[in-house]
C-alpha atoms as a PDB file:
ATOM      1  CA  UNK A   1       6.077-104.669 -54.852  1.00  0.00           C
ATOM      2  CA  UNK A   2       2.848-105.227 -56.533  1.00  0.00           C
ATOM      3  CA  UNK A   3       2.688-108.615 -55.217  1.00  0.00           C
ATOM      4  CA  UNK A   4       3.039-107.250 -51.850  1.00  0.00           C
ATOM      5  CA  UNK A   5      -0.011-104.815 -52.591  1.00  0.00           C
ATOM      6  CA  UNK A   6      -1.994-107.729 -53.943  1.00  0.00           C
ATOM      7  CA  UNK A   7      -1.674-109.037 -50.802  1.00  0.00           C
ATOM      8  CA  UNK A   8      -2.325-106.297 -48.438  1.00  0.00           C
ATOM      9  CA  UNK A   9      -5.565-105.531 -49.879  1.00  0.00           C
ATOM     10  CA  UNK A  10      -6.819-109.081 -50.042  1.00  0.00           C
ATOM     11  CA  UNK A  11      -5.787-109.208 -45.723  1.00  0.00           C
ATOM     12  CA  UNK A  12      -7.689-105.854 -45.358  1.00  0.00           C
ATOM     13  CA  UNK A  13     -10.764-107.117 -47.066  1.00  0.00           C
ATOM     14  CA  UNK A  14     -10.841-110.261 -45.368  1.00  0.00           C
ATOM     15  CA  UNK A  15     -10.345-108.297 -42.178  1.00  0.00           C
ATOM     16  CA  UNK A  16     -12.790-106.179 -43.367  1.00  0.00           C
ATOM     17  CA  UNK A  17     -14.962-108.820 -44.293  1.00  0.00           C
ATOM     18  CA  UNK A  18     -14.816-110.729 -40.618  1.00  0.00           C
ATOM     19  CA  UNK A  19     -15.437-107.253 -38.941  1.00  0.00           C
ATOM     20  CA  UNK A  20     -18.307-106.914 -40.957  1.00  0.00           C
ATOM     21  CA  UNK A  21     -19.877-110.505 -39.808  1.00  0.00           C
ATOM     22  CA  UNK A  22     -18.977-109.931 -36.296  1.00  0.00           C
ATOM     23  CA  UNK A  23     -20.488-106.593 -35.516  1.00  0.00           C
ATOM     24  CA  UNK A  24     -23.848-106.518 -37.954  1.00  0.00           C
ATOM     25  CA  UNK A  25     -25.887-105.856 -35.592  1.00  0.00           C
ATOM     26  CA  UNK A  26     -28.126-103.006 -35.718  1.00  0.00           C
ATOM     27  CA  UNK A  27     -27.563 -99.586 -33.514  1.00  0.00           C
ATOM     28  CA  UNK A  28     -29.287 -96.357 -33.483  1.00  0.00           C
ATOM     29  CA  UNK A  29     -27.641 -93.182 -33.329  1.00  0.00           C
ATOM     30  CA  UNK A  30     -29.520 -89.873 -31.695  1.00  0.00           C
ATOM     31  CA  UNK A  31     -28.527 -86.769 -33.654  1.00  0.00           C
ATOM     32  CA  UNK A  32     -30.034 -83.655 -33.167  1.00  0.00           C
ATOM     33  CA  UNK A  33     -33.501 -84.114 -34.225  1.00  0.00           C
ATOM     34  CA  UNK A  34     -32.223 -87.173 -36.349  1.00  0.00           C
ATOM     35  CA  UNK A  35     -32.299 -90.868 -35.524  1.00  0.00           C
ATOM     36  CA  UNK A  36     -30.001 -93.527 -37.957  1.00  0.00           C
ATOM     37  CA  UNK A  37     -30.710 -96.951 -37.512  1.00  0.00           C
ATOM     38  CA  UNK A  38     -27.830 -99.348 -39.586  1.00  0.00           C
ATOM     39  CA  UNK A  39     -25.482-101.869 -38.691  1.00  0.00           C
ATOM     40  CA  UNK A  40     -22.423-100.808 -36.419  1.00  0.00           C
ATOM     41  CA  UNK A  41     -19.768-102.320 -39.416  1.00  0.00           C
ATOM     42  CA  UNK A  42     -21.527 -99.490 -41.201  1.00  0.00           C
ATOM     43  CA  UNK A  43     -21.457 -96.586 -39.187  1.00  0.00           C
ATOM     44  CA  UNK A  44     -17.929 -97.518 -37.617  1.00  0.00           C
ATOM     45  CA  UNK A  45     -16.501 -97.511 -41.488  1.00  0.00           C
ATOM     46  CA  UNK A  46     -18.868 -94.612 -42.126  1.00  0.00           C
ATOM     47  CA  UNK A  47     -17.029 -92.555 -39.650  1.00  0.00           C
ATOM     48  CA  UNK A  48     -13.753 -93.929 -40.193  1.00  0.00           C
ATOM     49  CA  UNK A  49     -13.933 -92.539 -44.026  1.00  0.00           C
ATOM     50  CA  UNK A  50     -15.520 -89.158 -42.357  1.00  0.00           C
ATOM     51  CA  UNK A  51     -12.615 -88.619 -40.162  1.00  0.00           C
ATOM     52  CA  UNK A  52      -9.893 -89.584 -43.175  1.00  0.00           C
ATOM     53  CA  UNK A  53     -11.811 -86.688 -44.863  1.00  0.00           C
ATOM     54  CA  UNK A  54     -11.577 -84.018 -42.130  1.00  0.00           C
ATOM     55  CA  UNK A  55      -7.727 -85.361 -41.237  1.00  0.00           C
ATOM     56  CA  UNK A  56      -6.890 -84.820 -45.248  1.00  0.00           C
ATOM     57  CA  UNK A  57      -8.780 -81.039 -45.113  1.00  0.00           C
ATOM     58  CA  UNK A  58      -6.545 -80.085 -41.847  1.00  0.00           C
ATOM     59  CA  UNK A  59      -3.517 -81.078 -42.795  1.00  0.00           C
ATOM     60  CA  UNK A  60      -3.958 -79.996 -46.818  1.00  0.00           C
ATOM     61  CA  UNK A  61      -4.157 -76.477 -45.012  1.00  0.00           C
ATOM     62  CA  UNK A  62      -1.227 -76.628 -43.556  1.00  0.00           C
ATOM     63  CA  UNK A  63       0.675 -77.911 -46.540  1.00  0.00           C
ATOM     64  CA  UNK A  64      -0.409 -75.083 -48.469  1.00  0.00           C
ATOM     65  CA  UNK A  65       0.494 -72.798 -46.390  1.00  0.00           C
ATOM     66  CA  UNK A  66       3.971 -74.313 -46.134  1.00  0.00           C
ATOM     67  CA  UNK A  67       4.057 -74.127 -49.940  1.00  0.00           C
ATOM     68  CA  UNK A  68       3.335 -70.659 -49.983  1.00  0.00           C
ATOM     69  CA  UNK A  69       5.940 -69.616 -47.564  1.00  0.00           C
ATOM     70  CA  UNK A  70       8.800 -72.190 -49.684  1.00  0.00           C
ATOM     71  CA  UNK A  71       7.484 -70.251 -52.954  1.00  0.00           C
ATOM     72  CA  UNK A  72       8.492 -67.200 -50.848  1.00  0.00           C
ATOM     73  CA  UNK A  73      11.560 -67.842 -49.793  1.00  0.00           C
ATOM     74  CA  UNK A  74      12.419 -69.328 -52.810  1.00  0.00           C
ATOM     75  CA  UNK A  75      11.590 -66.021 -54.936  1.00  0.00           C
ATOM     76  CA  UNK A  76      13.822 -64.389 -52.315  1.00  0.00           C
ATOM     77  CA  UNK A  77      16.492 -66.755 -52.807  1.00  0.00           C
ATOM     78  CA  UNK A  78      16.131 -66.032 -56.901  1.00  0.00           C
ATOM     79  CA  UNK A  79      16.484 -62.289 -55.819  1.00  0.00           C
ATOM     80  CA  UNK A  80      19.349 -62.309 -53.565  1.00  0.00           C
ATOM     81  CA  UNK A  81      21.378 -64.592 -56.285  1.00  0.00           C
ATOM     82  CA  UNK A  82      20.548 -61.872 -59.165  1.00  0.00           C
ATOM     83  CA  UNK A  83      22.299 -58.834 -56.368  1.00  0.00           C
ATOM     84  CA  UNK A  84      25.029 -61.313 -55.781  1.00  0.00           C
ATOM     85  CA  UNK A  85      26.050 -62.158 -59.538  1.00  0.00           C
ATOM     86  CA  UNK A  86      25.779 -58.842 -60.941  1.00  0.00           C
ATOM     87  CA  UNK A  87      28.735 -57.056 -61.230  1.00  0.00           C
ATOM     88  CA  UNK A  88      29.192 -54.305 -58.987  1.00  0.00           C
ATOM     89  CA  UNK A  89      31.632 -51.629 -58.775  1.00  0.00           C
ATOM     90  CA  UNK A  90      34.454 -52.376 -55.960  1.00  0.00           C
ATOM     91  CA  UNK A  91      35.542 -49.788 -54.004  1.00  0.00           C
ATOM     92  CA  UNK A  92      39.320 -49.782 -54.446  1.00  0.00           C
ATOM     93  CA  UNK A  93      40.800 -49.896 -51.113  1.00  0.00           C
ATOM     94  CA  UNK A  94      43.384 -47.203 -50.014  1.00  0.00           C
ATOM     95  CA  UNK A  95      46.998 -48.331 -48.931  1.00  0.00           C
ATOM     96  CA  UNK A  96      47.205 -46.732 -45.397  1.00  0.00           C
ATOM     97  CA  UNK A  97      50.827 -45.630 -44.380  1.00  0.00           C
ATOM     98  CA  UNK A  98      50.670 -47.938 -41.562  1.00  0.00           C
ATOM     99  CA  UNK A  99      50.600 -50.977 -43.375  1.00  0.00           C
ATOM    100  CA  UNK A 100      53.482 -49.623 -45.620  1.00  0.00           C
ATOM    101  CA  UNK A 101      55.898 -50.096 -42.731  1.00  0.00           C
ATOM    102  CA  UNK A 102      58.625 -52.726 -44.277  1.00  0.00           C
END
């Protein structure tokens, strides 16, 4: 498994790598009031790592919240098993003379 790692990362670097040669040329981006001049390789990974960043913030929102609600239902759980396993008195249930007919 490590091997296959090893060699993941050394395709995505070399990809990266070629990428890198084949778009170096520089582009300016208009923001605002702000004007970036860099390479395109640059800004294209630049907002590539931006969006991974807002993507992980999202969804990390939504897993919490789906934590909280499984902590929820599991303290529920806990409190249903305590009613369930202590012993409670049974009401004895009265023979009626109807089912006495033999």
């Amino acid at each position: 498994m490590q091997y296959f790692f090893l060699i993941l990362a050394f395709l995505l670097s070399f990809f990266f790598v070629i990428f890198a040669l084949q778009n170096a040329e520089n582009v300016t981006i208009d923001f605002i009031v702000t004007q970036i001049e860099s390479s395109l390789a640059l800004i294209l990974v630049i907002t590539l790592g931006l969006g991974m960043i807002i993507g992980l913030l999202v969804s990390s929102f939504s897993l919490i919240k789906q934590r909280l609600e499984i902590a929820k239902q599991n303290k529920q759980i806990r409190e249903l098993q305590k009613v369930l396993d202590s012993p409670q008195e049974k009401p004895e249930i009265a023979s009626s003379p109807a089912s006495n007919h033999e």
